[in-house]
N, C-alpha and C. Protein backbone atom coordinates (compact mmCIF):
# COMPACT_ATOMS: atom_id res chain seq x y z
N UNK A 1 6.26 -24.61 22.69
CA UNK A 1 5.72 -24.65 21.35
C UNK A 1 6.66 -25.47 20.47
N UNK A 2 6.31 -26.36 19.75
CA UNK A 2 6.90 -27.18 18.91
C UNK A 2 6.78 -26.46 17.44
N UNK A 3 8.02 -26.64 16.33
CA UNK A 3 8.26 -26.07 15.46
C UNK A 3 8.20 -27.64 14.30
N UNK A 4 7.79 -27.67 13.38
CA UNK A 4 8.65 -28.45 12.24
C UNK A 4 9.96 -27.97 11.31
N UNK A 5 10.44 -27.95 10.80
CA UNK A 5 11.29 -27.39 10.36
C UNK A 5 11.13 -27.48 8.53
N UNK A 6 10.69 -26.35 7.85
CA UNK A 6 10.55 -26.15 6.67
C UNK A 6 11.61 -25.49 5.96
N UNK A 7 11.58 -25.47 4.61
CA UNK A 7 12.72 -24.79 3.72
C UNK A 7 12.28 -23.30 3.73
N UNK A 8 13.20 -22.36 3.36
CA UNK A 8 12.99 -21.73 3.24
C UNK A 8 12.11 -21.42 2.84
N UNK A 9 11.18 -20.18 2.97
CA UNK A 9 10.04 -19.75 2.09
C UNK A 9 9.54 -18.29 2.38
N UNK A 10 8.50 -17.53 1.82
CA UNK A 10 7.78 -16.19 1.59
C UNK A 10 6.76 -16.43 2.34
N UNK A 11 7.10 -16.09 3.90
CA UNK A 11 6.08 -16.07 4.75
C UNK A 11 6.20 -15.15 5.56
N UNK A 12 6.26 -14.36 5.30
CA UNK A 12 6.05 -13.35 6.33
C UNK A 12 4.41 -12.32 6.44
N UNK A 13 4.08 -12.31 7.37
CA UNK A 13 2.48 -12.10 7.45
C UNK A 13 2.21 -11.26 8.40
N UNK A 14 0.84 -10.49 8.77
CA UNK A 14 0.45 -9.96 7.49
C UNK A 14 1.52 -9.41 6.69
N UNK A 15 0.38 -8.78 5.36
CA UNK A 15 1.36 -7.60 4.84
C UNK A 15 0.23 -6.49 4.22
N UNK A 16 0.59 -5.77 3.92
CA UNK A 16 -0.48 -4.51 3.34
C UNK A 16 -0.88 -4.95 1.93
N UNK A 17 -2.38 -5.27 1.75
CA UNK A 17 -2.63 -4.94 0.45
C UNK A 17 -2.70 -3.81 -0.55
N UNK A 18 -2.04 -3.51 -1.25
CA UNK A 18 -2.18 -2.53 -2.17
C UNK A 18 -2.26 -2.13 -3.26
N UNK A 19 -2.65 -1.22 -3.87
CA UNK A 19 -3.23 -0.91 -5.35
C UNK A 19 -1.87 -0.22 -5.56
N UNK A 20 -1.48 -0.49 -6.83
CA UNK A 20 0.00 0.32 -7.09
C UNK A 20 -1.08 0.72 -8.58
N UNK A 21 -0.73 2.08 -8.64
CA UNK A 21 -1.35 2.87 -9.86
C UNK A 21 -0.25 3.72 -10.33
N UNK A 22 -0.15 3.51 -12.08
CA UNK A 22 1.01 3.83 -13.25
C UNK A 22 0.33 3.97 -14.53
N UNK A 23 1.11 5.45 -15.28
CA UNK A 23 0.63 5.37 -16.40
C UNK A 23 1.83 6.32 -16.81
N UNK A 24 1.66 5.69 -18.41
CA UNK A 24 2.05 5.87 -19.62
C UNK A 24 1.49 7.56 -20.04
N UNK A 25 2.22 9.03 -20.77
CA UNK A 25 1.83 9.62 -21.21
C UNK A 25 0.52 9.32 -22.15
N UNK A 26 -0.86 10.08 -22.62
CA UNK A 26 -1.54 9.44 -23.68
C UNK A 26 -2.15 7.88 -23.76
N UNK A 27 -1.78 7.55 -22.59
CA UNK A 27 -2.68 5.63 -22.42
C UNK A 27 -3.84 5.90 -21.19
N UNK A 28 -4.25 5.08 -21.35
CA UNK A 28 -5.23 4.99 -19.80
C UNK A 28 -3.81 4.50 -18.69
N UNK A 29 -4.53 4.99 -17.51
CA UNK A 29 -3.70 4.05 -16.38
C UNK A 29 -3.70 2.65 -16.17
N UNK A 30 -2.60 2.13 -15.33
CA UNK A 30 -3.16 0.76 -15.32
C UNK A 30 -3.05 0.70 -13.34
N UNK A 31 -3.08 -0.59 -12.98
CA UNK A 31 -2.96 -0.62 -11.28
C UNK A 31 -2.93 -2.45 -10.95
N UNK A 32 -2.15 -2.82 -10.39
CA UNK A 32 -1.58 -3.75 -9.92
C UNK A 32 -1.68 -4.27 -8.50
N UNK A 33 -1.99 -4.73 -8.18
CA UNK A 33 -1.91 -5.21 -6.35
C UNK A 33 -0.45 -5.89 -5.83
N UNK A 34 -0.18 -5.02 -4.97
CA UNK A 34 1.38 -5.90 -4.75
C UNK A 34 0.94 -6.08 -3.16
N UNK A 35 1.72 -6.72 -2.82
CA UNK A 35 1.32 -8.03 -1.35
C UNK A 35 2.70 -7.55 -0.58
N UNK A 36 4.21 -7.44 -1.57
CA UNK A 36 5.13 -7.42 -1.05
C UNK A 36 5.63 -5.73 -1.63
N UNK A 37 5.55 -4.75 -0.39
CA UNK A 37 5.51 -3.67 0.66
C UNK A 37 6.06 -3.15 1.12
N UNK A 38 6.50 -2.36 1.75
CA UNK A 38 6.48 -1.81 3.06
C UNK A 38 7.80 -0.63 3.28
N UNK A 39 7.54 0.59 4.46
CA UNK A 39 8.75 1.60 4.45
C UNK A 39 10.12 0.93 5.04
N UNK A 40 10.96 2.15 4.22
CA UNK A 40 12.32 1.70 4.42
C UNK A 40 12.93 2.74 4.77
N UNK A 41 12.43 4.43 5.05
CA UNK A 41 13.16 5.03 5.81
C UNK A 41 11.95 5.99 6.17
N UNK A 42 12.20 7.14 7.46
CA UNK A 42 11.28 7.70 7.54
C UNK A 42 11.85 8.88 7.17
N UNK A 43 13.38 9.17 7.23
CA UNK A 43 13.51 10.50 7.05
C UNK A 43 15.01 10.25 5.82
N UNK A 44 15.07 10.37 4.44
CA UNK A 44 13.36 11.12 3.90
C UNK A 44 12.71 9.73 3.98
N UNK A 45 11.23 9.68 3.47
CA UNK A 45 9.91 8.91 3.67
C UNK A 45 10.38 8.38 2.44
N UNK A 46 11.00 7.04 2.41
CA UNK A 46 10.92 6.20 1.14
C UNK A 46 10.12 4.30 1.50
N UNK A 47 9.96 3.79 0.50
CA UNK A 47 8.90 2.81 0.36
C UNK A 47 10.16 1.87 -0.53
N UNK A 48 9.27 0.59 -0.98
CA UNK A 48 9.82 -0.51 -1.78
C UNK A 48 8.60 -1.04 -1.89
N UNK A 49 8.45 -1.43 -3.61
CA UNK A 49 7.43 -2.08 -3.88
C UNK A 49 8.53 -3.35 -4.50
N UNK A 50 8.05 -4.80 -4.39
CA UNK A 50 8.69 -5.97 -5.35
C UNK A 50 7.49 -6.46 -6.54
N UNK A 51 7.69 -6.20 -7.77
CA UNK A 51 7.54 -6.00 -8.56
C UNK A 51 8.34 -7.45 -9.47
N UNK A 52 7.71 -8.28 -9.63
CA UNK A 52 8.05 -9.61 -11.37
C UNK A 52 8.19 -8.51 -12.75
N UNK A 53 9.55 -9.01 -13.41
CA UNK A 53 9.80 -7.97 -14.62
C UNK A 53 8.42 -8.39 -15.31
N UNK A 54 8.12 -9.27 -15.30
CA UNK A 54 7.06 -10.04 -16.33
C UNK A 54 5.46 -8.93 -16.49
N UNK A 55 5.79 -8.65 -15.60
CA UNK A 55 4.19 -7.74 -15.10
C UNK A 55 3.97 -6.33 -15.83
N UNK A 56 3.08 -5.94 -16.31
CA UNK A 56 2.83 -5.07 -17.27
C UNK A 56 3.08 -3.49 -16.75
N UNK A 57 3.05 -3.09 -15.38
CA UNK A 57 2.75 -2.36 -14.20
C UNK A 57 4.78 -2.03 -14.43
N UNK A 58 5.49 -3.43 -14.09
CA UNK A 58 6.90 -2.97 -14.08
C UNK A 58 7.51 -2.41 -15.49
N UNK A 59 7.11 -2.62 -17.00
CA UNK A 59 7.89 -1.46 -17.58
C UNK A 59 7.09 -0.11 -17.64
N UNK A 60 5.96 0.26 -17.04
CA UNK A 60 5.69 1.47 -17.09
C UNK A 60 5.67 2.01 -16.15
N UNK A 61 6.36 1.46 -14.81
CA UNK A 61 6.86 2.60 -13.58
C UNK A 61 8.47 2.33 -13.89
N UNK A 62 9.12 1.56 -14.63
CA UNK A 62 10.48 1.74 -15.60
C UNK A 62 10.46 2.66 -15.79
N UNK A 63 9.60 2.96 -16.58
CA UNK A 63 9.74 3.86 -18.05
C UNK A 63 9.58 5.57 -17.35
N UNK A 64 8.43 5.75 -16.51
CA UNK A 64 8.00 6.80 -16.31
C UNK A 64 8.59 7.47 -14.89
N UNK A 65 9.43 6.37 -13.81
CA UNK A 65 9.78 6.61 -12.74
C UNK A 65 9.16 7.14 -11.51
N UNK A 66 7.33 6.97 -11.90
CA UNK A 66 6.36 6.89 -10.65
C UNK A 66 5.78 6.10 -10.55
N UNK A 67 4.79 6.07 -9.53
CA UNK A 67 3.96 4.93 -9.40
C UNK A 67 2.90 5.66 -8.13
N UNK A 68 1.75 5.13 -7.65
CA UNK A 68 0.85 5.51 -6.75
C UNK A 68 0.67 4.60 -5.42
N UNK A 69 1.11 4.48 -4.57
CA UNK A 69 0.47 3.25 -3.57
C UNK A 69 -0.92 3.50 -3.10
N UNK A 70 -1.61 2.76 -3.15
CA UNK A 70 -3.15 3.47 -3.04
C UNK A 70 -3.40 1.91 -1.73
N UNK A 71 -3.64 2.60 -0.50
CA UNK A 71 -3.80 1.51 1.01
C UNK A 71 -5.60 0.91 0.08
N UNK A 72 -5.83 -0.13 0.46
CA UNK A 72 -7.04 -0.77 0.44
C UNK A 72 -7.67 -0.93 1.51
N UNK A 73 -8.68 -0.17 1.75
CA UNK A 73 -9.53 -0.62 2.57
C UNK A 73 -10.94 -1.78 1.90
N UNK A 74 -11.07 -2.44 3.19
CA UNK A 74 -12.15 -3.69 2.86
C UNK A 74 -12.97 -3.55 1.94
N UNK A 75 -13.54 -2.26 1.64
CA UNK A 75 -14.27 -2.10 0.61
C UNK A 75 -13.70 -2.55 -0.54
N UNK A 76 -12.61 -1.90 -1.07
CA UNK A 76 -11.71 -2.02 -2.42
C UNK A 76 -11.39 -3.84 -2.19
N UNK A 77 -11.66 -4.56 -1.50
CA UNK A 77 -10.82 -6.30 -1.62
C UNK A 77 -11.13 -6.51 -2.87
N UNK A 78 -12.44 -6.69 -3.01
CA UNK A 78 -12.46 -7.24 -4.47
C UNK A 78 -11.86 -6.59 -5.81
N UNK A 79 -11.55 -5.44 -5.60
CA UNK A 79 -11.10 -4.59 -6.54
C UNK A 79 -9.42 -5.24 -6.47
N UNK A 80 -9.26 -5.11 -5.49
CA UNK A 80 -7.83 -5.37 -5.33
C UNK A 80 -7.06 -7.01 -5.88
N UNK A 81 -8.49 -7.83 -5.63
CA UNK A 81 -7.91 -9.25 -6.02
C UNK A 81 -7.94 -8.86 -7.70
N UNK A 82 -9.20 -8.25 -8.20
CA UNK A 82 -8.97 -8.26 -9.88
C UNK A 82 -7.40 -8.20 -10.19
N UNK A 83 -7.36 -6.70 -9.38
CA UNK A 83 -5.88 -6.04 -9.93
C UNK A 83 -4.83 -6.91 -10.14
N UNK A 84 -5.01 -7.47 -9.12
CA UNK A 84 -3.99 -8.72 -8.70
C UNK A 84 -3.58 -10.19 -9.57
N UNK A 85 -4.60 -10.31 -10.49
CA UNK A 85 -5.37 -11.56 -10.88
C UNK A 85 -5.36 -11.12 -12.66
N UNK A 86 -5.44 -10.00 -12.82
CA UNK A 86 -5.28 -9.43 -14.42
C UNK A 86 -4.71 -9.29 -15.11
N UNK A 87 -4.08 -8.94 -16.13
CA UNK A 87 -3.15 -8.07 -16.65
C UNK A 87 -3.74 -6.93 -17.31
N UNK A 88 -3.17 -5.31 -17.29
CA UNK A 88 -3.31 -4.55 -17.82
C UNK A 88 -2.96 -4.25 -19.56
N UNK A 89 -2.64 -5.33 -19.91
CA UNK A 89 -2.21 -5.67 -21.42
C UNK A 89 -3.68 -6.09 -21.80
N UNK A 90 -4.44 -6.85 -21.42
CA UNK A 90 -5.57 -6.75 -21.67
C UNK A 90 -6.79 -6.30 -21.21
N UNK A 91 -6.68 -6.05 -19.71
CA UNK A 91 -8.11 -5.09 -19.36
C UNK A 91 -7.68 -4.04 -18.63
N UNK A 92 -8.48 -2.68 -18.69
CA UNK A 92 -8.90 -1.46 -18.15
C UNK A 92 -8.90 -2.17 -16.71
N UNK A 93 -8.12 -1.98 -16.01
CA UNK A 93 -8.75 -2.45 -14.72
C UNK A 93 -9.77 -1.41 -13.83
N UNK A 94 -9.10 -0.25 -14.25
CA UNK A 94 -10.17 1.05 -13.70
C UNK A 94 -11.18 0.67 -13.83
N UNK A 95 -11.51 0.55 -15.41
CA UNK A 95 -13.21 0.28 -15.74
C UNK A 95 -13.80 -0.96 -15.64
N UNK A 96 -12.89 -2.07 -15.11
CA UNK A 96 -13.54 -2.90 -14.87
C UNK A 96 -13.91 -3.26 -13.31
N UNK A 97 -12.87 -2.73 -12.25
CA UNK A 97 -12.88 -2.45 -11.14
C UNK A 97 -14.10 -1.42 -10.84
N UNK A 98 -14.57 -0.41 -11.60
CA UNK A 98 -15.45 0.82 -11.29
C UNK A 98 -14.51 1.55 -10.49
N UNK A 99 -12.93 1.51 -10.15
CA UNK A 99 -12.34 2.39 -9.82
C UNK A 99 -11.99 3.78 -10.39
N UNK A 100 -12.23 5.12 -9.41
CA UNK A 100 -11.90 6.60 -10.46
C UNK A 100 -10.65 6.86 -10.24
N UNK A 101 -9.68 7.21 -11.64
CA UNK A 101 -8.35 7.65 -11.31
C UNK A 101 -8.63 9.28 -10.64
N UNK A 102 -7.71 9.54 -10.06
CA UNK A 102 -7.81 10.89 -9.81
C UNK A 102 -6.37 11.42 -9.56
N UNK A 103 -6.61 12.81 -9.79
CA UNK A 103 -5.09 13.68 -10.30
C UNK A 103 -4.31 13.42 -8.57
N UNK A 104 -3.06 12.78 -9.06
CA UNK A 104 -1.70 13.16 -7.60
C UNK A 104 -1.48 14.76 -7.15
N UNK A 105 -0.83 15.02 -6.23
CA UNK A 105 -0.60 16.44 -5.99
C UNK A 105 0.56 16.42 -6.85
N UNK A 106 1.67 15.46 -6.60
CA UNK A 106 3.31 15.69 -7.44
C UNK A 106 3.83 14.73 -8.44
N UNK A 107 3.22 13.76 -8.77
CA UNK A 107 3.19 12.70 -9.59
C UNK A 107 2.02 13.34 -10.90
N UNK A 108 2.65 12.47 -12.14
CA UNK A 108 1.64 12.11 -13.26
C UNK A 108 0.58 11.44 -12.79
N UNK A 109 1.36 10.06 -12.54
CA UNK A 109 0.61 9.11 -12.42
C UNK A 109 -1.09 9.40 -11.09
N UNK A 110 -1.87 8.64 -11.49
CA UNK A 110 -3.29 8.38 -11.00
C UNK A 110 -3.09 8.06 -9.60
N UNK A 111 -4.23 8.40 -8.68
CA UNK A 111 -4.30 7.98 -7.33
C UNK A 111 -5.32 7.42 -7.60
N UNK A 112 -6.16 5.98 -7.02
CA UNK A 112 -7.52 5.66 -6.64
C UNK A 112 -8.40 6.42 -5.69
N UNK A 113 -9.18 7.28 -6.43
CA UNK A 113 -10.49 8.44 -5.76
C UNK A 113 -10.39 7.51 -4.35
N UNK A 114 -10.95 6.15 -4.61
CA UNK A 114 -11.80 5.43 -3.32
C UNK A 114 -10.74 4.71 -2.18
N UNK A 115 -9.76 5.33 -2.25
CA UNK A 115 -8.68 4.68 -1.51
C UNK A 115 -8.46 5.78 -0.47
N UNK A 116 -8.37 5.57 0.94
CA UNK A 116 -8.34 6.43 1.75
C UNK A 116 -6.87 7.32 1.87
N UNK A 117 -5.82 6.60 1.24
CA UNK A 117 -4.47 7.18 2.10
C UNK A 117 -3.93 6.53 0.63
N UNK A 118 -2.95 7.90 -0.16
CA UNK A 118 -2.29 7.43 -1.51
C UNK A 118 -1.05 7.78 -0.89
N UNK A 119 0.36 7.29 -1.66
CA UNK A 119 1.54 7.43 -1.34
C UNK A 119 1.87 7.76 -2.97
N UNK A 120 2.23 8.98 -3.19
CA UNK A 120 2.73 9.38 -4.71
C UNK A 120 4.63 9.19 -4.12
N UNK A 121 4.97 7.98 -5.44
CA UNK A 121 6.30 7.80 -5.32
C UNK A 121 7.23 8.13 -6.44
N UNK A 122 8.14 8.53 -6.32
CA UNK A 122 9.37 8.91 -7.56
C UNK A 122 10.12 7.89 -7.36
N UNK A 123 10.37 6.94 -8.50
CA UNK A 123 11.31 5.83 -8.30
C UNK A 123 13.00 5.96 -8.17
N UNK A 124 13.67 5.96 -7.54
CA UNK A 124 15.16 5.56 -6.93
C UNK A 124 15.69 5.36 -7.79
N UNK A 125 15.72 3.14 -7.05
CA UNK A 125 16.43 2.56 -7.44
C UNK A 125 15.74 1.44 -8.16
N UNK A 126 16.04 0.31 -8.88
CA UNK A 126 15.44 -1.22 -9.04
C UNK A 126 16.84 -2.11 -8.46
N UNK A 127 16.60 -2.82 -7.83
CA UNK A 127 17.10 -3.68 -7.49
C UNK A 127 16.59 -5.25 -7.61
N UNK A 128 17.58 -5.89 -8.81
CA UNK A 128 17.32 -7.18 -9.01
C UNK A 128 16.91 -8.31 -7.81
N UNK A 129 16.32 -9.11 -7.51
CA UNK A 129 16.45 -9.70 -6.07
C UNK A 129 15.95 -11.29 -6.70
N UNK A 130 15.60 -11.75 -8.07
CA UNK A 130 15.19 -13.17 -8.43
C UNK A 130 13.96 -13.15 -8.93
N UNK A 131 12.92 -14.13 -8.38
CA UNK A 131 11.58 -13.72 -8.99
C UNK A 131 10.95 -12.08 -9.25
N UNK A 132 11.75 -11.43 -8.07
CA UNK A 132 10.62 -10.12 -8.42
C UNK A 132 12.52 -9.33 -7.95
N UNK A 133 11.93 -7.81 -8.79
CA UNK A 133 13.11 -6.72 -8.60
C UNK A 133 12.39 -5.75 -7.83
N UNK A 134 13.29 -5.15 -6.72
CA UNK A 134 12.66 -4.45 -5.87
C UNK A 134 12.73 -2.97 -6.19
N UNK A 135 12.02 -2.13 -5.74
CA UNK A 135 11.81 -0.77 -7.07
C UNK A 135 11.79 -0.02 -5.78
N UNK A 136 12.99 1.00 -5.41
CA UNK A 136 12.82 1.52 -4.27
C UNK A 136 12.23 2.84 -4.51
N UNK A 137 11.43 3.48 -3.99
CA UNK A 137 11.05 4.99 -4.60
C UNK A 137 10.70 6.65 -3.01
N UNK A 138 10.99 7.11 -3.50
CA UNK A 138 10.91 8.41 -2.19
C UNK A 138 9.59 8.57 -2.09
N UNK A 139 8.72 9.03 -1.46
CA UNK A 139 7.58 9.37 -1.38
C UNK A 139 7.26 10.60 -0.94
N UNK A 140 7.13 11.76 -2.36
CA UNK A 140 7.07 13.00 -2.65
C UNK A 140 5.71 13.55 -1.94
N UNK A 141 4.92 12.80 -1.70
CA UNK A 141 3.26 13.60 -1.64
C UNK A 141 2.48 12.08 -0.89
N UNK A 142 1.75 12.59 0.21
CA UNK A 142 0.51 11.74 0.62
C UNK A 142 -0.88 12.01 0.43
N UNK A 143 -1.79 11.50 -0.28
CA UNK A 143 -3.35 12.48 -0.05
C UNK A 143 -3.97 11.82 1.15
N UNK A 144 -4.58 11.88 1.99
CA UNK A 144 -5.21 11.65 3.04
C UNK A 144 -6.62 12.28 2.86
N UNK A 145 -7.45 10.85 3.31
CA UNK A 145 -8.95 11.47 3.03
C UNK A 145 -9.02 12.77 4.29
N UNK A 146 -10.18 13.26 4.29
CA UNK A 146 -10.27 14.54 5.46
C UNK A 146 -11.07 13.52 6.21
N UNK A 147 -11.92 12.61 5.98
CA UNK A 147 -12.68 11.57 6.96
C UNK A 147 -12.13 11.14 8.23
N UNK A 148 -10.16 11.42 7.70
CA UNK A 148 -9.56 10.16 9.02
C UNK A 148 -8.88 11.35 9.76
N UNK A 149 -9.52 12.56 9.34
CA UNK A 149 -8.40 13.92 10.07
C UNK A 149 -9.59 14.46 11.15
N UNK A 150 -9.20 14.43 12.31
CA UNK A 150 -9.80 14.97 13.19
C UNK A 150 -9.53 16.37 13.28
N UNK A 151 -10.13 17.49 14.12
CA UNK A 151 -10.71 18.71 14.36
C UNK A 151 -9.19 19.32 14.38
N UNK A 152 -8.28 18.63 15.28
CA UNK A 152 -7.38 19.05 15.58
C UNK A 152 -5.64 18.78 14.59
N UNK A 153 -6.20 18.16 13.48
CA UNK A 153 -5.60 17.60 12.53
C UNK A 153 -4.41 16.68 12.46
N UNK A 154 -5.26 15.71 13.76
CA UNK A 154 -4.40 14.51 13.56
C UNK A 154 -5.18 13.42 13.00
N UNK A 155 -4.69 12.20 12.43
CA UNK A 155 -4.66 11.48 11.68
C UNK A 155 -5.09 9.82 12.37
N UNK A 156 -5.99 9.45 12.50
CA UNK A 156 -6.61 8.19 12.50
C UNK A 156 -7.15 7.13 11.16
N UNK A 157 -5.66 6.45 11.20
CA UNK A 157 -5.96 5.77 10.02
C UNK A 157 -7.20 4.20 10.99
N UNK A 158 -6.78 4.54 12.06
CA UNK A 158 -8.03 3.20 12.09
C UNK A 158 -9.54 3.04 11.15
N UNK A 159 -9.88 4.44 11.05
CA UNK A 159 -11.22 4.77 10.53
C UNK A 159 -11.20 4.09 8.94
N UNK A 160 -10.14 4.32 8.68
CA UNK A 160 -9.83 3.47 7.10
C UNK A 160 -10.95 2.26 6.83
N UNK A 161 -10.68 1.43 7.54
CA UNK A 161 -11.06 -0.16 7.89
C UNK A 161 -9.99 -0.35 6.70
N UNK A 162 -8.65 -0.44 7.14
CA UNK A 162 -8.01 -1.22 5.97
C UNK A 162 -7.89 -3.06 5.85
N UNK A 163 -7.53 -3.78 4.88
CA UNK A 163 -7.65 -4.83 4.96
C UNK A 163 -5.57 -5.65 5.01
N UNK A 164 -5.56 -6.37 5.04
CA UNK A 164 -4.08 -7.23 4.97
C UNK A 164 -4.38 -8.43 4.34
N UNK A 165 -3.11 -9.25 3.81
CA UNK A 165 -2.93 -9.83 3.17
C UNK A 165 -2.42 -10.97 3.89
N UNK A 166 -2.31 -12.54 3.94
CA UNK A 166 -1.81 -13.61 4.92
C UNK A 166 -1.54 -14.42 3.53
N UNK A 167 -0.68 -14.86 3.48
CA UNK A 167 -0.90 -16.10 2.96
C UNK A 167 -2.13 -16.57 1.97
N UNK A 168 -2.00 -15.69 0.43
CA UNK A 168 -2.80 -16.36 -0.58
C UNK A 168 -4.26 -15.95 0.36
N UNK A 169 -4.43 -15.05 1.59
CA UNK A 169 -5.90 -14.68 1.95
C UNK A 169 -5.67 -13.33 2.16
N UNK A 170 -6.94 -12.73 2.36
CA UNK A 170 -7.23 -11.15 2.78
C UNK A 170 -8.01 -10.96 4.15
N UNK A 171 -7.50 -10.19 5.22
CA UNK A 171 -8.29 -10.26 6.29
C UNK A 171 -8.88 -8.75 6.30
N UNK A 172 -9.70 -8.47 7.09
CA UNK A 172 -9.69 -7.28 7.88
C UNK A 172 -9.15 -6.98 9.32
N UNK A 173 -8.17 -5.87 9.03
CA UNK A 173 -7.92 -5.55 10.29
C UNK A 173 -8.97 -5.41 11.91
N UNK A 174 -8.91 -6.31 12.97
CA UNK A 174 -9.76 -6.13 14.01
C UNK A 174 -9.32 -4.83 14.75
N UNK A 175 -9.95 -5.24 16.20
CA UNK A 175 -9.93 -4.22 16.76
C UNK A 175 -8.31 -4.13 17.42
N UNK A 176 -8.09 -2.47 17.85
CA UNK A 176 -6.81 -2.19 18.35
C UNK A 176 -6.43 -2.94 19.96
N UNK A 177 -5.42 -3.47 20.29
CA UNK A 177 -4.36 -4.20 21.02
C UNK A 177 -3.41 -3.00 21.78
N UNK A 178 -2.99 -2.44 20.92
CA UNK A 178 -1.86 -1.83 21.97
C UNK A 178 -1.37 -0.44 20.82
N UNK A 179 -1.06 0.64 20.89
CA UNK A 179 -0.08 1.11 20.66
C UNK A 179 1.25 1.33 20.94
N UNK A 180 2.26 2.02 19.68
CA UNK A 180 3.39 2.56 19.87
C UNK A 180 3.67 2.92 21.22
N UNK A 181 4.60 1.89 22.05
CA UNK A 181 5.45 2.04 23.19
C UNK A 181 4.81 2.05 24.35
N UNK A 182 3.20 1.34 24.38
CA UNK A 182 2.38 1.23 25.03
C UNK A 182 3.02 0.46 26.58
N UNK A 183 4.04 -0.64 26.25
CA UNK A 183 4.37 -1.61 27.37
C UNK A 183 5.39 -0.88 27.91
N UNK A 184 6.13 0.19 27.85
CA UNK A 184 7.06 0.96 28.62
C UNK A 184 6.55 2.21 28.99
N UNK A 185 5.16 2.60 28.93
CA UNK A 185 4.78 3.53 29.64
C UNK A 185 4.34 4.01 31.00
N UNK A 186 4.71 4.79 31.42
CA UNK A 186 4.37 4.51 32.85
C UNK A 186 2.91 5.04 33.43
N UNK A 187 2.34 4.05 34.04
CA UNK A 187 1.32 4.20 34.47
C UNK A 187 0.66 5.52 35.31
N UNK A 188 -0.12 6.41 34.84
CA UNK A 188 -0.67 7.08 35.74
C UNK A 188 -0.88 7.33 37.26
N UNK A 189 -0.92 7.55 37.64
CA UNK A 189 -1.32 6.95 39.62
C UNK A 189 -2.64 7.87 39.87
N UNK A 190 -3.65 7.65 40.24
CA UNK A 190 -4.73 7.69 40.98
C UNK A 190 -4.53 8.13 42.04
N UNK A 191 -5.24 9.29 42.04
CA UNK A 191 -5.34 9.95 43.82
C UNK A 191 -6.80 9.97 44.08
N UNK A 192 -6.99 9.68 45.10
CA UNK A 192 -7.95 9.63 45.45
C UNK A 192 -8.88 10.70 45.82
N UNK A 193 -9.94 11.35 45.71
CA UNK A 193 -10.53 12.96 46.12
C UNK A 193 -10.96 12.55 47.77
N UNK A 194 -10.74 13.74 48.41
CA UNK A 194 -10.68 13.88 49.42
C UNK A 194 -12.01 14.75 50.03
């Protein structure tokens, strides 16, 4: 495989699209789409959202020290590009999205009703990093729809249909490839009935 050789750059792909939902005591909520994601420990369960000071979303998870990660599934895309594409200084994105806030278990702040899997976060740290400051936060509470909980109460987020983010596009996730530690497992053996 042949490479060209480019400058540095913000390519790393996919990534999770997501609805980040924040509010102010006494205001409506507002909600933001961030592209740049993802966990940073499992035990305890903390996250990093990167966040531009410029953005209306970063002084009011400043100010209030939560925020909501709300996963997007394909349904929500278009909701999610508004978020993305707006500012909450001038529109309701709830009401213009037709998104319903709905109460966190441990947070103030709003979860999206229509979002399958919320992450209620208590903010850390901020860490300056250039264009955007990275906002590290614990993640106190998950809501999980009951849709993706089977009988036995485990958890199939495939059922989500969540979507990802590439490069300035949105895909939907296809079908499953492999799981966790799938290529070092050892194969079954077959006996034959007699």
């Amino acid at each position: 495989m042949s490479k060209q050789e480019w400058k540095g750059g913000a390519l790393l792909a996919p990534l999770p699209a997501v609805i980040v939902t924040s509010a102010r005591e006494g205001e409506k909520p507002n909600a933001i789409t961030i592209a740049w994601c993802g966990i940073i420990s499992t035990h305890p369960p903390a996250l990093y959202i990167s966040v531009r000071p410029s953005r209306h979303s970063y002084e009011i998870i400043k100010e209030t020290g939560e925020f909501c990660v709300n996963l997007v599934p394909v349904n929500l895309v278009r909701a999610a590009d508004t978020c993305g594409v707006l500012t909450g200084r001038k529109v309701d994105k709830f009401e213009k999205c037709k998104l319903t806030p709905e109460k966190c278990f441990k947070i103030s702040a709003p979860a999206i009703a229509e979002s399958p899997l919320t992450l209620e976060c208590k903010l850390r740290e901020i860490i300056p990093q250039g264009s955007h400051d990275m906002f590290i936060a614990d993640i106190v509470a998950t809501g999980v729809d009951e849709s993706l909980i089977d009988e036995k109460g485990s958890l199939h987020l495939g059922r989500a249909n969540l979507s990802a983010f590439a490069h300035g596009e949105y895909f939907e996730l296809g079908k499953t490839i492999g799981s966790f530690g799938y290529s070092v497992r050892k194969k079954k053996k077959h006996t034959k009935k007699k």
